[in-house]
Protein backbone atom coordinates (compact mmCIF):
# COMPACT_ATOMS: atom_id res chain seq x y z
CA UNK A 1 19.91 -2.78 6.53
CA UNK A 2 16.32 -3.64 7.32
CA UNK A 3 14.24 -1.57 9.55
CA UNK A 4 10.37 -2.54 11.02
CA UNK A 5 7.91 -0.34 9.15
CA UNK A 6 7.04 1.39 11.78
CA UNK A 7 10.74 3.00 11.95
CA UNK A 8 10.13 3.07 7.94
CA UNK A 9 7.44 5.30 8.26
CA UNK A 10 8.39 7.15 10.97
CA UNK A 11 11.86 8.38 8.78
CA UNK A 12 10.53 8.60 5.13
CA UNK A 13 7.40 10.64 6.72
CA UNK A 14 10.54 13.37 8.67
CA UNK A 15 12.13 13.39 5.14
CA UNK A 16 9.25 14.04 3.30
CA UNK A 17 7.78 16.53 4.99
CA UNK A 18 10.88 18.78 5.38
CA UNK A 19 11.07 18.60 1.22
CA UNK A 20 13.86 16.40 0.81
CA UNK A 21 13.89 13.68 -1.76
CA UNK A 22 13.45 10.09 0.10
CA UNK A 23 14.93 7.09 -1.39
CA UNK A 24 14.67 3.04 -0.53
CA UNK A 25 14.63 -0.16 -2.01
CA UNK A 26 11.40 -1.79 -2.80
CA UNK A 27 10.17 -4.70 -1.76
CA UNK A 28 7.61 -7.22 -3.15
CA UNK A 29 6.24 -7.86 -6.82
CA UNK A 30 2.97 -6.17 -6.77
CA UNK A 31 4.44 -3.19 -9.24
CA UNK A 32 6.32 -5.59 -11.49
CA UNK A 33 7.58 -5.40 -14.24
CA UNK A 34 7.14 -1.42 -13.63
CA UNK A 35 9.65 -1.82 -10.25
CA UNK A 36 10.86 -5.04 -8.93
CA UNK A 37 11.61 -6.48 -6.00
CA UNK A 38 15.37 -4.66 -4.62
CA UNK A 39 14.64 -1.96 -7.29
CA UNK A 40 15.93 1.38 -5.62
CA UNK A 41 12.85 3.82 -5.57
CA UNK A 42 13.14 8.11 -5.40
CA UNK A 43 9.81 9.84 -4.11
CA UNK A 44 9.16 13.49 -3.41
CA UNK A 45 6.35 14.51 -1.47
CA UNK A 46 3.63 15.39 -3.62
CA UNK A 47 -0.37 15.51 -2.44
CA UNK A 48 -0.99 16.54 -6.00
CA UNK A 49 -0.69 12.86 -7.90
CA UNK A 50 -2.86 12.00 -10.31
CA UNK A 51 -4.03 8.93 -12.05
CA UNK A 52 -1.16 7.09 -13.27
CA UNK A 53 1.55 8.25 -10.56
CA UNK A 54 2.76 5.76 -8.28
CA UNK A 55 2.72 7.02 -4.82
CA UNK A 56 3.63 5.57 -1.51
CA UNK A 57 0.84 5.58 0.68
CA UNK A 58 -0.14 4.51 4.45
CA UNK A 59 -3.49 2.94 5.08
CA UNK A 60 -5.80 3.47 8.43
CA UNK A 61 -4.47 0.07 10.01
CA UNK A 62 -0.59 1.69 9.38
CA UNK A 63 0.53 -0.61 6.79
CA UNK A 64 2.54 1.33 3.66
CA UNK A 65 2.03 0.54 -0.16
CA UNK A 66 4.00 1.64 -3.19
CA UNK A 67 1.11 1.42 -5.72
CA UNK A 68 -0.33 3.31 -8.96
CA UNK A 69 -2.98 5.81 -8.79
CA UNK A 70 -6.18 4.06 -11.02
CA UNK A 71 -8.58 6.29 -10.07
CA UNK A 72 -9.84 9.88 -8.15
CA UNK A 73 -12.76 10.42 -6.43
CA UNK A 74 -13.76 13.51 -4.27
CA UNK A 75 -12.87 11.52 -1.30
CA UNK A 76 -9.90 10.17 -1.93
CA UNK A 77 -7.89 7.54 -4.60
CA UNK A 78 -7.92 4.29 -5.27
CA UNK A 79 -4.54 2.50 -6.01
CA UNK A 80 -3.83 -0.66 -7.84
CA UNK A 81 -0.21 -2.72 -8.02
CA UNK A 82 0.38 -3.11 -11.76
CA UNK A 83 0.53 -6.96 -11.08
CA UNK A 84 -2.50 -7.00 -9.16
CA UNK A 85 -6.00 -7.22 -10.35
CA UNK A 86 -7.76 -5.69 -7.69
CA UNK A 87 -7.96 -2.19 -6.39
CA UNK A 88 -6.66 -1.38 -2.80
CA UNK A 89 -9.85 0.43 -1.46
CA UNK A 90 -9.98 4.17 -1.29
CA UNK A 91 -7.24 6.06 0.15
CA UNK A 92 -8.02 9.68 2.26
CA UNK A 93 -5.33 12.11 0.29
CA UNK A 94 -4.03 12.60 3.75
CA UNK A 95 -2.32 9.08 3.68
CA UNK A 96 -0.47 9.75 0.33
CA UNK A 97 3.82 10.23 1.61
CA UNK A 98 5.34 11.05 -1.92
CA UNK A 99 5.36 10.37 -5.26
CA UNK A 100 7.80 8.08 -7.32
CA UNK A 101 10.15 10.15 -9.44
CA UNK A 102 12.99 7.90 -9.72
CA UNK A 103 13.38 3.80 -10.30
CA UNK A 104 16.25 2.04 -10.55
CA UNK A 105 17.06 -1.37 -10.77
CA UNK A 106 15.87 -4.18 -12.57
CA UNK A 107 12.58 -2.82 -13.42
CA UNK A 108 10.84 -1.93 -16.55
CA UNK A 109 10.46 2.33 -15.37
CA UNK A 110 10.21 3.58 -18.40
CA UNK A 111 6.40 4.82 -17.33
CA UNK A 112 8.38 7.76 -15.46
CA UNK A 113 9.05 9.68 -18.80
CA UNK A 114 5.57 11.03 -19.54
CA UNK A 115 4.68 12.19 -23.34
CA UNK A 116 1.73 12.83 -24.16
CA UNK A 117 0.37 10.02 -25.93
CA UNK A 118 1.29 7.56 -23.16
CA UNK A 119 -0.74 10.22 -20.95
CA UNK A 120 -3.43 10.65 -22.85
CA UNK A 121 -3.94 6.56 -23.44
CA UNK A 122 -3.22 6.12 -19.39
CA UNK A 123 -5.62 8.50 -18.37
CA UNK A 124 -7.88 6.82 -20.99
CA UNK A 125 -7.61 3.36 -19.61
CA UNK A 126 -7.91 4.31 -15.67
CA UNK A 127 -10.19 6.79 -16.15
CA UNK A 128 -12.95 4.95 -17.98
CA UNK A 129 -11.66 1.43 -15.82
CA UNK A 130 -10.20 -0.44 -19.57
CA UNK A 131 -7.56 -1.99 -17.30
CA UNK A 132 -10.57 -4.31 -16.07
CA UNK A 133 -11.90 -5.42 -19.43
CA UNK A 134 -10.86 -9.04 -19.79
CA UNK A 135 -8.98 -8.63 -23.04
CA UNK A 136 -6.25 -6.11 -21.44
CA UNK A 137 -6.05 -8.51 -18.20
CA UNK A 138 -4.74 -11.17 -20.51
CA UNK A 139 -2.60 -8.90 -22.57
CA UNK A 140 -1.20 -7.21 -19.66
CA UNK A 141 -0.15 -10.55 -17.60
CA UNK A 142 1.28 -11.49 -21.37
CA UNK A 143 3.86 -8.49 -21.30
CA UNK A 144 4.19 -8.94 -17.61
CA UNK A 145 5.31 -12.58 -18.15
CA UNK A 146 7.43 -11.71 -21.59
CA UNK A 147 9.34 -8.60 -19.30
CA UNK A 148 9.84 -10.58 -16.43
């Protein structure tokens, strides 16, 4: 059953807020191969995020995003789709609904088990902006295209 994302919000932001675990399919391809299109998506509510968490977030104009955290600033974050190139704009904390804490599907979401290598070279990469270098672009639509 589809709803309009106003209803969307309206419900996962009741759910959220009370502490209970909210859970949807996602739709699109800006977060493949990480979560596909009809993937079934967990999130908690979590203000707390960091760099490399997906979150889903509202923006001013209303409209809702399930994207990666790529960077923090004092102000707010800025959020990236994993098949995207650019960044989303900065994001007021405020706007951030939950976290992802559980894919399922067809995706690749094996980036939800966190040791500490794979945190160490993520913060590594968003933090000092690697993901942009032209190099990693290519590689990363490579693996993209090789995972599906």
């Amino acid at each position: 059953m589809r709803i309009n994302p106003r209803e969307f919000l309206g419900i996962a932001e009741e759910v959220l807020a009370r502490g209970n675990p909210f859970s949807f399919r996602a739709l699109g391809s800006s977060m493949s191969p990480f979560i596909k299109d009809g993937d079934s998506v967990t999130l908690l509510r979590d203000k707390k995020a960091g760099v490399g968490d997906v979150v889903l977030f509202k923006t001013e104009e209303g409209r809702l995003y399930l994207h990666r955290i790529v960077k923090e600033v004092e102000s707010g974050i800025m959020t990236r789709g994993d098949a995207s190139l650019g960044e989303d704009g900065l994001t007021p904390r405020r706007n951030i609904l939950g976290k992802v804490v559980k894919v399922s599907g067809k995706g690749y979401n094996f980036h939800l088990r966190r040791p500490i290598k794979g945190l160490i070279s993520k913060r590594i990469i968003f933090s000092e902006g690697l993901y942009r270098h032209p190099f990693l672009m290519r590689l990363g639509k490579g693996v993209a295209k090789i995972l599906g």
